[in-house]
C-alpha atoms as a PDB file:
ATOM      1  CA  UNK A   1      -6.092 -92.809   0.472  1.00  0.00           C
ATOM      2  CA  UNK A   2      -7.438 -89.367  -1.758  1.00  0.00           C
ATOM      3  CA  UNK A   3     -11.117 -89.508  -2.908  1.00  0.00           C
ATOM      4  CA  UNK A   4      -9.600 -89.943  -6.603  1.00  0.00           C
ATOM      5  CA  UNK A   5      -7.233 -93.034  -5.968  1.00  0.00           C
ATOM      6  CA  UNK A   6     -10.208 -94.806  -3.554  1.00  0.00           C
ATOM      7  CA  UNK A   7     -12.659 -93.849  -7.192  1.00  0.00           C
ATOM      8  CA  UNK A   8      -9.941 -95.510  -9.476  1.00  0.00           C
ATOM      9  CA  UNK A   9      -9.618 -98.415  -6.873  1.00  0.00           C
ATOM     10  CA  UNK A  10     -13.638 -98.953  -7.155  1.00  0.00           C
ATOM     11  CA  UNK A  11     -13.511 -98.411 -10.707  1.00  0.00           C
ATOM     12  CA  UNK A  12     -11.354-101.586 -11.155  1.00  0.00           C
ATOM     13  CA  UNK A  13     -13.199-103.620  -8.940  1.00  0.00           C
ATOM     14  CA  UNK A  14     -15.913-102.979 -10.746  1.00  0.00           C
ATOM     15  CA  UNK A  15     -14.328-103.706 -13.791  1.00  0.00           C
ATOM     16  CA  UNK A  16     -13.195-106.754 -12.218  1.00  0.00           C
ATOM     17  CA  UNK A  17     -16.598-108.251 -11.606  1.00  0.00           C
ATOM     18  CA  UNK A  18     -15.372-108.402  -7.608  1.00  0.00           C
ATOM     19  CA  UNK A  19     -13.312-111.177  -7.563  1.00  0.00           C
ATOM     20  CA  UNK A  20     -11.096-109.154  -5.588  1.00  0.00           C
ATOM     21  CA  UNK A  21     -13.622-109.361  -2.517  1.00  0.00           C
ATOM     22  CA  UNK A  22     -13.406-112.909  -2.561  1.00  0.00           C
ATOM     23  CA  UNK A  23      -9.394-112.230  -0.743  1.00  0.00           C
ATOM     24  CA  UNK A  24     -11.431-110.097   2.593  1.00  0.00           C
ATOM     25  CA  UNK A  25     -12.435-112.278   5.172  1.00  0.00           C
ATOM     26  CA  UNK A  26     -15.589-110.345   5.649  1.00  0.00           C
ATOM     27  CA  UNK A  27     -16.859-107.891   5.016  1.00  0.00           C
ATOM     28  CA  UNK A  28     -16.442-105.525   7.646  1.00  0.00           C
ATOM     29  CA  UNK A  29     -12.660-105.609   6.468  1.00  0.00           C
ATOM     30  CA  UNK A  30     -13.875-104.159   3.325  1.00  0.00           C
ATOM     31  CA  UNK A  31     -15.535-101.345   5.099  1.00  0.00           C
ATOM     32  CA  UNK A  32     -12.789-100.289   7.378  1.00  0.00           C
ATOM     33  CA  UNK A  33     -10.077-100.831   3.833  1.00  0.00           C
ATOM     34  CA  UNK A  34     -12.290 -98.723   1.266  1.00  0.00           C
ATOM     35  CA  UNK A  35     -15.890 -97.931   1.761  1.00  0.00           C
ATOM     36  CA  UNK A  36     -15.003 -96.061   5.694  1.00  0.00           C
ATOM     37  CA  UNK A  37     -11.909 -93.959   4.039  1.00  0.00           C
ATOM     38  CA  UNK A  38     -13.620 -93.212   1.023  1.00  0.00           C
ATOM     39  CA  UNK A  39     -16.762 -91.074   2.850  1.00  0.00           C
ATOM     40  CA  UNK A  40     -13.938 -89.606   5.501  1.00  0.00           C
ATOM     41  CA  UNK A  41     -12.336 -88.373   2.306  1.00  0.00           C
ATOM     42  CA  UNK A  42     -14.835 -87.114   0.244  1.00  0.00           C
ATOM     43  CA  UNK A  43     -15.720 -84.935   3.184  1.00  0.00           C
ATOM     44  CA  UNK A  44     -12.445 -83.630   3.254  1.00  0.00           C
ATOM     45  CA  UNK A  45     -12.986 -82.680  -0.469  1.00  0.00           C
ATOM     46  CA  UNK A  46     -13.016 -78.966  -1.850  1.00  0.00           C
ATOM     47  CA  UNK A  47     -13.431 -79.988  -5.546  1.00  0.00           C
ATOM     48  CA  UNK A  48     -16.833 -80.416  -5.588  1.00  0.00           C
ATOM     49  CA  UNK A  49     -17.178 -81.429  -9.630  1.00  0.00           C
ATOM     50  CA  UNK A  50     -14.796 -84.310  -8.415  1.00  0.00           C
ATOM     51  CA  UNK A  51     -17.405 -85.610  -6.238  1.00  0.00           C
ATOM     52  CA  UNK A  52     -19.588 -85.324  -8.433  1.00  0.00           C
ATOM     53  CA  UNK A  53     -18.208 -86.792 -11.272  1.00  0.00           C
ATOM     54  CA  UNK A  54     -16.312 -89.773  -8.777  1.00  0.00           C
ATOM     55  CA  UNK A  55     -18.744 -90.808  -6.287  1.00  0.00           C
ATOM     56  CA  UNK A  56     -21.039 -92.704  -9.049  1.00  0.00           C
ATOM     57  CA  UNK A  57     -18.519 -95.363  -8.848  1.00  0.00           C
ATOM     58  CA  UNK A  58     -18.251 -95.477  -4.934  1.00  0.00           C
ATOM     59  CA  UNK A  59     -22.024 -95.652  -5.219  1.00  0.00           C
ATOM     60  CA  UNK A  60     -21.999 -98.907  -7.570  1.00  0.00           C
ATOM     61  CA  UNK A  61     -19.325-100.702  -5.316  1.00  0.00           C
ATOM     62  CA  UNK A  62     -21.914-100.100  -2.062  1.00  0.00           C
ATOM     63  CA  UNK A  63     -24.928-101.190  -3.776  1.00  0.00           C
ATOM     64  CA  UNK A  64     -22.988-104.266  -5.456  1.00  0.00           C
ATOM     65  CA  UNK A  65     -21.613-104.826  -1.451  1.00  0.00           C
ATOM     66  CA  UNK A  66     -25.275-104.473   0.212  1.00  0.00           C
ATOM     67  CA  UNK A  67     -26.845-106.838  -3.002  1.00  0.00           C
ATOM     68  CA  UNK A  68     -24.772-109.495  -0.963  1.00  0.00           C
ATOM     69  CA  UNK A  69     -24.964-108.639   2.154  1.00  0.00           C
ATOM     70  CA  UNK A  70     -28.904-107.160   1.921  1.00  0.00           C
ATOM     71  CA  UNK A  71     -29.869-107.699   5.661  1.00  0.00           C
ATOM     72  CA  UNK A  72     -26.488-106.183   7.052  1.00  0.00           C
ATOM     73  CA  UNK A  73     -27.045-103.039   9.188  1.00  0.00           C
ATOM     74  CA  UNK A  74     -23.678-101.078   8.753  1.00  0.00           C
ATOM     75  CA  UNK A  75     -23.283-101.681   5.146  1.00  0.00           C
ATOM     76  CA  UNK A  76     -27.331-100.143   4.906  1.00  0.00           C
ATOM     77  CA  UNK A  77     -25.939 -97.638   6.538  1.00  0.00           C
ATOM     78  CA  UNK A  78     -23.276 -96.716   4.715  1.00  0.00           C
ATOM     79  CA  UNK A  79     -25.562 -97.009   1.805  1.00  0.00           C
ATOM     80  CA  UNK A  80     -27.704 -94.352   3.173  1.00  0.00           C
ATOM     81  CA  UNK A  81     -25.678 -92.183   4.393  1.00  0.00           C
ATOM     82  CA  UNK A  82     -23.719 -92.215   1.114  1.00  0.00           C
ATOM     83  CA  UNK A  83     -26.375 -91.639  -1.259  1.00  0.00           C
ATOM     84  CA  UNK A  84     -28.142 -89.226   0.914  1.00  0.00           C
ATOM     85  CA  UNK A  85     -25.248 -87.081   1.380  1.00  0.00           C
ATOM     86  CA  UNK A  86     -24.624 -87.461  -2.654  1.00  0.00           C
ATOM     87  CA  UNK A  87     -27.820 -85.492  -3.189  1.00  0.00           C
ATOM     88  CA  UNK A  88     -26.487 -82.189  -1.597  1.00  0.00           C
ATOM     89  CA  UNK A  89     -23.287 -82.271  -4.294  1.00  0.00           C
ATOM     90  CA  UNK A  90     -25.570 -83.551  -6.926  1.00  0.00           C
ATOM     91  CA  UNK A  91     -27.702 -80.059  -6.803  1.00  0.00           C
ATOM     92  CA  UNK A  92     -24.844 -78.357  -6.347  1.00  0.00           C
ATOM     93  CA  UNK A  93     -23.708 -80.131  -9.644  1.00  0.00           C
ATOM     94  CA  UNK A  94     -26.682 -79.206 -11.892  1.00  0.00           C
ATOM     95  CA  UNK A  95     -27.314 -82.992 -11.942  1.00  0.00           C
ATOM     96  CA  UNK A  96     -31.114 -83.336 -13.609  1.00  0.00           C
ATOM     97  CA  UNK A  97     -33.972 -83.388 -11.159  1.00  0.00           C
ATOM     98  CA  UNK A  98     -34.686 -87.053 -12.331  1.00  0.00           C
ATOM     99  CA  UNK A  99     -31.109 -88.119 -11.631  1.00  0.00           C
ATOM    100  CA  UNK A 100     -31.403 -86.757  -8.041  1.00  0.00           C
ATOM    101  CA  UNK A 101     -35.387 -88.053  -7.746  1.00  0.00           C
ATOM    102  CA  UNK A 102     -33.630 -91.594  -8.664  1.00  0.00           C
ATOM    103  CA  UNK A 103     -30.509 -90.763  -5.850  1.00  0.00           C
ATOM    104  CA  UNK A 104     -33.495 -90.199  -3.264  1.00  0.00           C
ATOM    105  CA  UNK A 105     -35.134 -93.531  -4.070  1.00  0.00           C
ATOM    106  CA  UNK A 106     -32.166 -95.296  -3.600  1.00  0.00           C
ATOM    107  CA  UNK A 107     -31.508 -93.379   0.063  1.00  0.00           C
ATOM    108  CA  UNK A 108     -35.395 -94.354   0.821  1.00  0.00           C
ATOM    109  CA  UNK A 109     -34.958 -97.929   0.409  1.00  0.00           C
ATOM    110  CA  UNK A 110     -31.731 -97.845   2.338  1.00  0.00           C
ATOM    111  CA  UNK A 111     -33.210 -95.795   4.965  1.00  0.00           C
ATOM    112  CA  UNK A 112     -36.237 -97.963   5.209  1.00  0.00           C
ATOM    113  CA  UNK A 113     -34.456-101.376   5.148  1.00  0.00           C
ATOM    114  CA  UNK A 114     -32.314-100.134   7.756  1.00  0.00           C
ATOM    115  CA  UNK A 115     -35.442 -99.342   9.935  1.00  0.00           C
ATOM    116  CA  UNK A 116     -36.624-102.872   9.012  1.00  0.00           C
ATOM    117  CA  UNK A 117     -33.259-104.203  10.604  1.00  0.00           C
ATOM    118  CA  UNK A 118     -32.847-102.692  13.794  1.00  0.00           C
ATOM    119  CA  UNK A 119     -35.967-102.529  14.596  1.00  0.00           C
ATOM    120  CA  UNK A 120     -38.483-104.828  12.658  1.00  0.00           C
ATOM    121  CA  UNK A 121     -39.891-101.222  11.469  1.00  0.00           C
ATOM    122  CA  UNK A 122     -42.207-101.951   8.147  1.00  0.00           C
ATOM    123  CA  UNK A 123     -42.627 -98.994   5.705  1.00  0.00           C
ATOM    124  CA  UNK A 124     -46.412 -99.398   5.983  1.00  0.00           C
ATOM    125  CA  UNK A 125     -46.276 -99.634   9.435  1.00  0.00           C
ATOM    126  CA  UNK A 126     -49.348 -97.139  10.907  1.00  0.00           C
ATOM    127  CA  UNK A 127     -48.059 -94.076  13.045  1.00  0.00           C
ATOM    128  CA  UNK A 128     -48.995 -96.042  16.408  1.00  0.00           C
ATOM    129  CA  UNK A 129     -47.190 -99.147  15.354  1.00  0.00           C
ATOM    130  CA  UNK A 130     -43.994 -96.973  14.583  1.00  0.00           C
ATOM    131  CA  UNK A 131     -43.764 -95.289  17.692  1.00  0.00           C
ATOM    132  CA  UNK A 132     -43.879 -98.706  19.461  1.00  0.00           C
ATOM    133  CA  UNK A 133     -41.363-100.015  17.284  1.00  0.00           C
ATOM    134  CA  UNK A 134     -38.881 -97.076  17.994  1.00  0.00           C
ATOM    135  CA  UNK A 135     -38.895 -97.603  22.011  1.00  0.00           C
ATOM    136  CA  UNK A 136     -36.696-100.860  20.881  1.00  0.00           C
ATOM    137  CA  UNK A 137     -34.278 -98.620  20.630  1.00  0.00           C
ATOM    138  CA  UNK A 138     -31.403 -97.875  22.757  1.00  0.00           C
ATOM    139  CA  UNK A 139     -28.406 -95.725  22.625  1.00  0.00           C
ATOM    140  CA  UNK A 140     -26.420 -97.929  19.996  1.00  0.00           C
ATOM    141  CA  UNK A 141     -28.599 -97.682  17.375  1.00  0.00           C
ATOM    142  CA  UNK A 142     -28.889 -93.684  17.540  1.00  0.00           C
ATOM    143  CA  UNK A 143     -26.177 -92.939  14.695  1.00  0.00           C
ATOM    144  CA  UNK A 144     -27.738 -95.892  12.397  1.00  0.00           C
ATOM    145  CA  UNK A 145     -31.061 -94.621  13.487  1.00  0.00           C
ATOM    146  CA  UNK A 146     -30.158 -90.859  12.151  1.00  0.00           C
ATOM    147  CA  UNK A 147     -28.735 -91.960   8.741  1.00  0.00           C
ATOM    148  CA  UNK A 148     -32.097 -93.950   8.162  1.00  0.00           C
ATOM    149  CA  UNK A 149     -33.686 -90.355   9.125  1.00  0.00           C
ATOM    150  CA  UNK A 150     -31.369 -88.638   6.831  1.00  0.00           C
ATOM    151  CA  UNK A 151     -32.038 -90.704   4.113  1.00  0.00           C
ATOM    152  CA  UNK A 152     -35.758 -89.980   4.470  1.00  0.00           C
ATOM    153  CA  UNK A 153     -35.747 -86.636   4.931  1.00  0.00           C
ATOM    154  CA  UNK A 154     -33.976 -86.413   1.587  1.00  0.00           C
ATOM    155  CA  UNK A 155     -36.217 -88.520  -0.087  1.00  0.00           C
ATOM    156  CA  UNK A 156     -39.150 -86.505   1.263  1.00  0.00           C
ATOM    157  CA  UNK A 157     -37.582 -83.171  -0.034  1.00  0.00           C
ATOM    158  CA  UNK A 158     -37.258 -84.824  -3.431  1.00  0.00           C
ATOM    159  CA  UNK A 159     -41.220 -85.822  -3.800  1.00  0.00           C
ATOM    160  CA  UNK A 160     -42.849 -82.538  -3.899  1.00  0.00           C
ATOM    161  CA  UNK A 161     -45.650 -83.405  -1.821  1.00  0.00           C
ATOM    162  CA  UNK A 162     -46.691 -86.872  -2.859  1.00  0.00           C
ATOM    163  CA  UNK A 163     -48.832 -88.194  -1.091  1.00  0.00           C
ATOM    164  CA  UNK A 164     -46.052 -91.109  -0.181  1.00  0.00           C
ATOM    165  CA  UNK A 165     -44.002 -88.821   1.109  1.00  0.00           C
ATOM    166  CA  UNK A 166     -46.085 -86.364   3.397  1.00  0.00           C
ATOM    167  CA  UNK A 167     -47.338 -90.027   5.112  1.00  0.00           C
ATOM    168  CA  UNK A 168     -43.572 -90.109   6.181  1.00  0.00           C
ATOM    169  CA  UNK A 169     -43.427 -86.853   8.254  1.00  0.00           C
ATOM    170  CA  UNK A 170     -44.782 -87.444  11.517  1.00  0.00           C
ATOM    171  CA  UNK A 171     -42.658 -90.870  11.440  1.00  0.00           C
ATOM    172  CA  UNK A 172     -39.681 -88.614  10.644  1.00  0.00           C
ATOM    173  CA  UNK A 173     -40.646 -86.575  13.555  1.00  0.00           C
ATOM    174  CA  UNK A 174     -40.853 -89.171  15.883  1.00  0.00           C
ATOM    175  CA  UNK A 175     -37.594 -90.849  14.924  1.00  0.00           C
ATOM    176  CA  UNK A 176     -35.684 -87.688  15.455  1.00  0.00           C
ATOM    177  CA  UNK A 177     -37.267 -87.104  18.890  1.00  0.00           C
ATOM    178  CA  UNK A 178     -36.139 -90.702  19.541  1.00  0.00           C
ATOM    179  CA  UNK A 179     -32.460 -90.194  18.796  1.00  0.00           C
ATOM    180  CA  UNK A 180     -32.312 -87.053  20.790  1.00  0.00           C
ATOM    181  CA  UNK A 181     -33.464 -89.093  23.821  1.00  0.00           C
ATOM    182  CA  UNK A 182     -30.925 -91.580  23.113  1.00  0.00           C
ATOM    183  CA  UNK A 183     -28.182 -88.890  21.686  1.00  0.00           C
ATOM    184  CA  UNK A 184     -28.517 -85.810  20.752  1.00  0.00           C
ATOM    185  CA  UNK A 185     -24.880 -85.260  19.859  1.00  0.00           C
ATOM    186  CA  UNK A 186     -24.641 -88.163  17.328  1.00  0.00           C
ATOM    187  CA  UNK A 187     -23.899 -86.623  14.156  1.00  0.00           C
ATOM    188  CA  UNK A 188     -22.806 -83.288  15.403  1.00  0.00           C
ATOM    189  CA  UNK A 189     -26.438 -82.380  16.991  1.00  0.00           C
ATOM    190  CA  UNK A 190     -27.819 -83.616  13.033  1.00  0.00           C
ATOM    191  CA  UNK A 191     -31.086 -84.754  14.936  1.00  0.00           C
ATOM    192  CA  UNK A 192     -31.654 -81.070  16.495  1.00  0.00           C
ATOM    193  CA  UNK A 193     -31.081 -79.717  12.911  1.00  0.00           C
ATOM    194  CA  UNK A 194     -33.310 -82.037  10.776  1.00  0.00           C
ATOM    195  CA  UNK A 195     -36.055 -80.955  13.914  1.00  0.00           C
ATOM    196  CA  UNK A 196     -35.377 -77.180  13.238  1.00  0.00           C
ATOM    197  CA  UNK A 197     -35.790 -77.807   9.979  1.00  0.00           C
ATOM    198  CA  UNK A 198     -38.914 -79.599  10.242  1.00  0.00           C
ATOM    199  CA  UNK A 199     -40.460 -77.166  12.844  1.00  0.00           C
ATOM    200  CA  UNK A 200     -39.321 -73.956  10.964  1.00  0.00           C
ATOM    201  CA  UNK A 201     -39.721 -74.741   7.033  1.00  0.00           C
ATOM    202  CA  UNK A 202     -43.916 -74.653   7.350  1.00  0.00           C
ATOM    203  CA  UNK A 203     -46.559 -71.785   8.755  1.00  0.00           C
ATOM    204  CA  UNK A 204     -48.019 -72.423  11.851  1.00  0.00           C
ATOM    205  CA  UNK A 205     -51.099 -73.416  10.268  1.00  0.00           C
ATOM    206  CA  UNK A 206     -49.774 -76.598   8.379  1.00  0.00           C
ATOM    207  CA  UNK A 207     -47.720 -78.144  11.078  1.00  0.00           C
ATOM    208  CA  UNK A 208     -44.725 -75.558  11.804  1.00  0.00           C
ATOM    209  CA  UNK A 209     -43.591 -73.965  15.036  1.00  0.00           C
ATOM    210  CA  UNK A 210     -40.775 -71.334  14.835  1.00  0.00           C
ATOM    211  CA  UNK A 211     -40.244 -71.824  19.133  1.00  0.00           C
ATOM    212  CA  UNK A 212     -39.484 -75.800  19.008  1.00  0.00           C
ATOM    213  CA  UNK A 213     -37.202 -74.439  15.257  1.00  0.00           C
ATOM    214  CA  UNK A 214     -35.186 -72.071  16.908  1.00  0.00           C
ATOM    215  CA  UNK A 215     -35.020 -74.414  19.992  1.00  0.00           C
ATOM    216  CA  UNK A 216     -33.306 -76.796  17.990  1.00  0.00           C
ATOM    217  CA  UNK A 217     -31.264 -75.156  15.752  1.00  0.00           C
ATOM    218  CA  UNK A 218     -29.670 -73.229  18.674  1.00  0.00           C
ATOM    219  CA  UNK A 219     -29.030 -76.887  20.033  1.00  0.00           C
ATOM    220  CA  UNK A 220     -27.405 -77.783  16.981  1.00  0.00           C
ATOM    221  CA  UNK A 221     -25.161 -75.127  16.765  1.00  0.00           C
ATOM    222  CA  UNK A 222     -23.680 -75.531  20.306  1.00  0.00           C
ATOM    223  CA  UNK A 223     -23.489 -79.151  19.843  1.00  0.00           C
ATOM    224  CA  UNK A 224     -21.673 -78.366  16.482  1.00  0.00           C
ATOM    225  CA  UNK A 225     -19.486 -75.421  17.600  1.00  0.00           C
ATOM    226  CA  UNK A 226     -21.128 -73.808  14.542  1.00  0.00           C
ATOM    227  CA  UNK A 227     -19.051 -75.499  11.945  1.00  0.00           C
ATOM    228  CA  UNK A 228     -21.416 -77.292   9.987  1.00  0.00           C
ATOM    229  CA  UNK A 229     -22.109 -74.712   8.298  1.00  0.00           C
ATOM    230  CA  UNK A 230     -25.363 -76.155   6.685  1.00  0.00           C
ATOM    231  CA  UNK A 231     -26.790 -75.665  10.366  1.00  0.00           C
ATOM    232  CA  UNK A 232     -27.056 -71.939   9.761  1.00  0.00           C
ATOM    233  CA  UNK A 233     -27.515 -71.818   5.916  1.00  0.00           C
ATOM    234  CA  UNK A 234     -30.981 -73.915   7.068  1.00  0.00           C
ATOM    235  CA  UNK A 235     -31.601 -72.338  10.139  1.00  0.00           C
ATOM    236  CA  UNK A 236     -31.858 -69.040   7.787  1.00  0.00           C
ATOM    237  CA  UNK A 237     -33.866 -70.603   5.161  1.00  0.00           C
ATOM    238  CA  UNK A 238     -36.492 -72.035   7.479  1.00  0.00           C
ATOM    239  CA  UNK A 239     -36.732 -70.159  10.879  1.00  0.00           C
ATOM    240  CA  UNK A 240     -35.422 -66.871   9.867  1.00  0.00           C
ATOM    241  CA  UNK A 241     -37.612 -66.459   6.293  1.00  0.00           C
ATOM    242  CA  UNK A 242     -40.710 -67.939   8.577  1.00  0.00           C
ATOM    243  CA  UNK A 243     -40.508 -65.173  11.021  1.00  0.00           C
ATOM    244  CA  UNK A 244     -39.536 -62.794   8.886  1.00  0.00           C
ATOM    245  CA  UNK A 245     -36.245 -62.175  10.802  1.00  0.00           C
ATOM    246  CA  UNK A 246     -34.154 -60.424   8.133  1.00  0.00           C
ATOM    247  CA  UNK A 247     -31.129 -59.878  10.969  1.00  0.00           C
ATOM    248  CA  UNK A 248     -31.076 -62.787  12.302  1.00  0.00           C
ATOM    249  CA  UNK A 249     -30.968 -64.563   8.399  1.00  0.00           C
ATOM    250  CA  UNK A 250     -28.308 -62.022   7.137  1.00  0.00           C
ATOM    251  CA  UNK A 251     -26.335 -62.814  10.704  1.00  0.00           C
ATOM    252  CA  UNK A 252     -26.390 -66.647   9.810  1.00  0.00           C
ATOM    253  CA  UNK A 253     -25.307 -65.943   6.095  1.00  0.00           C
ATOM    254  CA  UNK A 254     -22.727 -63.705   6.352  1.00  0.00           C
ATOM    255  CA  UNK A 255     -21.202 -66.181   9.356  1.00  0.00           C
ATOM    256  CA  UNK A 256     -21.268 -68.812   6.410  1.00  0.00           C
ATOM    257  CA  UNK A 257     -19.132 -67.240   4.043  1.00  0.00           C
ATOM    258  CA  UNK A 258     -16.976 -65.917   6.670  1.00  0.00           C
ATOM    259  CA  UNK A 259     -16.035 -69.026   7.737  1.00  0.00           C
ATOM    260  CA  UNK A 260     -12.724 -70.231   7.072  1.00  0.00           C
ATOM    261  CA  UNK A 261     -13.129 -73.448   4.935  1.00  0.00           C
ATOM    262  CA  UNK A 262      -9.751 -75.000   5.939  1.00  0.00           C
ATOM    263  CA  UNK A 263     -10.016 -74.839   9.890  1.00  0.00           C
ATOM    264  CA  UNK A 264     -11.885 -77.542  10.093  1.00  0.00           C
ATOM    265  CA  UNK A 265     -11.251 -80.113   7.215  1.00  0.00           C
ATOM    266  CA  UNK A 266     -13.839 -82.978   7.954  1.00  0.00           C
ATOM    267  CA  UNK A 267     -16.833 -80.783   6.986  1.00  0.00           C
ATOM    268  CA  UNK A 268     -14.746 -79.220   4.257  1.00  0.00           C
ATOM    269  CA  UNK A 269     -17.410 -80.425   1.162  1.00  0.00           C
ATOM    270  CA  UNK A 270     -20.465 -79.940   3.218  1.00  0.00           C
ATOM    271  CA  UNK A 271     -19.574 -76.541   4.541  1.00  0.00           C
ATOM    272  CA  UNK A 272     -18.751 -75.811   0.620  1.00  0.00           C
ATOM    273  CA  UNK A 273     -22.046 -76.464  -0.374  1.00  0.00           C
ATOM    274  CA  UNK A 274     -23.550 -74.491   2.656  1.00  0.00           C
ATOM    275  CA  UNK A 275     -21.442 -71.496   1.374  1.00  0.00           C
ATOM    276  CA  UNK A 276     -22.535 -71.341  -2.069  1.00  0.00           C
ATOM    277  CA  UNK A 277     -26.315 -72.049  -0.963  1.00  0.00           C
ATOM    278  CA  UNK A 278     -25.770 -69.076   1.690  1.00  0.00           C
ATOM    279  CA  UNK A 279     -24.463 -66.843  -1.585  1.00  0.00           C
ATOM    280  CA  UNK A 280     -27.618 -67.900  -3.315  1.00  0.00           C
ATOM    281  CA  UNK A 281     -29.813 -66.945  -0.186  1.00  0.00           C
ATOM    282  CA  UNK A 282     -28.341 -63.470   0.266  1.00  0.00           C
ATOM    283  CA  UNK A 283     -28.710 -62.656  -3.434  1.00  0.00           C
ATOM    284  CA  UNK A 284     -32.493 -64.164  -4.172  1.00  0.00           C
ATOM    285  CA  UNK A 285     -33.994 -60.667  -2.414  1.00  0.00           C
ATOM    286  CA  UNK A 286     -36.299 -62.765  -0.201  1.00  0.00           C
ATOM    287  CA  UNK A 287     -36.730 -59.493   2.254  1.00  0.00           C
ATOM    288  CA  UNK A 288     -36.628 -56.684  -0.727  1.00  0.00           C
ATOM    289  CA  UNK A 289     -39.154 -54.253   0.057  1.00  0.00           C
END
């Protein structure tokens, strides 16, 4: 099933009020029918203004499918991993800054209520009571466990400092330590990227540290095989701008846009956003002299 016809599919559910739902069993038949294929295919997508324009309806169906199903882990999941990964295409897009700030919120409550059901993890837990929390854990929770960290990583980027947000980051931090221990090639290495990330987008002085950045974004890119391409669009951004490492940044860029979109399909939207960010990054003059 394309991205459009699972879109026109949702579209007359939606119209439909749901009755159709009433015919699955479950709901985990639902999932592995629409909601499954639909984010396998919009990765697969190059038309990014499609996405854009189609995944608003694929966003209503989830929310309308978690509203009934509000303590169900995989269908949180999907909810955050969905509208987290919406964001990304949304900037892309030229989608207002309020529309996205609203797309964030909705990733932070299904990252957080996703936390609250595999774990018992409240969002005012204190940093102590977190960390106790997490050792709950165990290795079948580590992809669930990165989509809830994915979800607020997004929402933190979206908050320009508030308060609310900063509270989050040493909680984000420990989470992604956590799924390394349990996996740290769920996702493609995405827990060693979020880390580099994290550890190579501040000075030293506030909290960074370019070793532990470069130490996982060279992780990430092994686990990866270097094609997700946002790995090195990031790793340029953070590590390479921090340290002032203008060869190493142009290195990471130009692999970007050299990369052939269509040998290797699954990542084809995300590694289309990562290209024109990379375009972007090589043309903003960050090391003019």
């Amino acid at each position: 099933m394309t991205l459009r016809q699972t879109m026109t599919t949702a579209l007359r559910l939606i119209a439909m009020g749901f009755p159709v739902f009433l015919l699955f069993s479950c709901t985990g038949t639902l999932t592995k029918t629409f909601i499954t294929p639909a984010l396998d295919s919009m990765q697969e997508q190059s038309d990014l203004e499609l996405v854009c324009e189609g995944t608003p309806s694929y966003l209503l169906m989830i929310d309308s499918l978690i509203a009934g199903h509000p303590h169900d882990p995989e269908m949180l999941t999907i909810g955050a991993q969905a509208y987290s990964g919406y964001i990304g295409a949304m900037i892309e897009c030229d989608k207002s800054a309020a529309r996205v700030q609203a797309m964030a919120g909705k990733a932070h409550r299904y990252g957080t209520s996703l936390l609250a059901e595999l774990l018992s993890i409240d969002a005012n837990d204190d940093f102590q009571s977190f960390g106790d929390k997490l050792q709950r854990a165990d290795e079948d929770d580590a992809g669930e466990l990165f989509w809830a960290a994915f979800a607020l990583v997004v929402w933190v980027q979206q908050q320009e400092g508030a308060p609310a947000a900063m509270a989050w980051l040493g909680k984000i931090e420990l989470l992604l330590l956590k799924i390394i221990e349990l996996d740290e090639e769920v996702e493609m290495g995405g827990a060693h990227f979020l880390l580099g990330g994290y550890y190579g987008s501040r000075p030293v002085m506030f909290g960074g540290d370019p070793r532990r950045s470069r130490h996982h974004f060279q992780r990430a890119l092994e686990i990866s095989s270097r094609r997700m391409l946002i790995y090195q669009t990031i790793y340029a951004e953070t590590y390479g701008r921090l340290t002032m490492n203008r060869q190493l940044h142009n290195a990471l860029l130009e692999e970007v846009l050299d990369f052939p979109l269509s040998s290797y399909p699954p990542n084809m939207l995300a590694n289309q956003i990562a290209k024109r960010k990379a375009r972007r990054l090589l043309a903003d003059g960050f090391f003019t002299e």
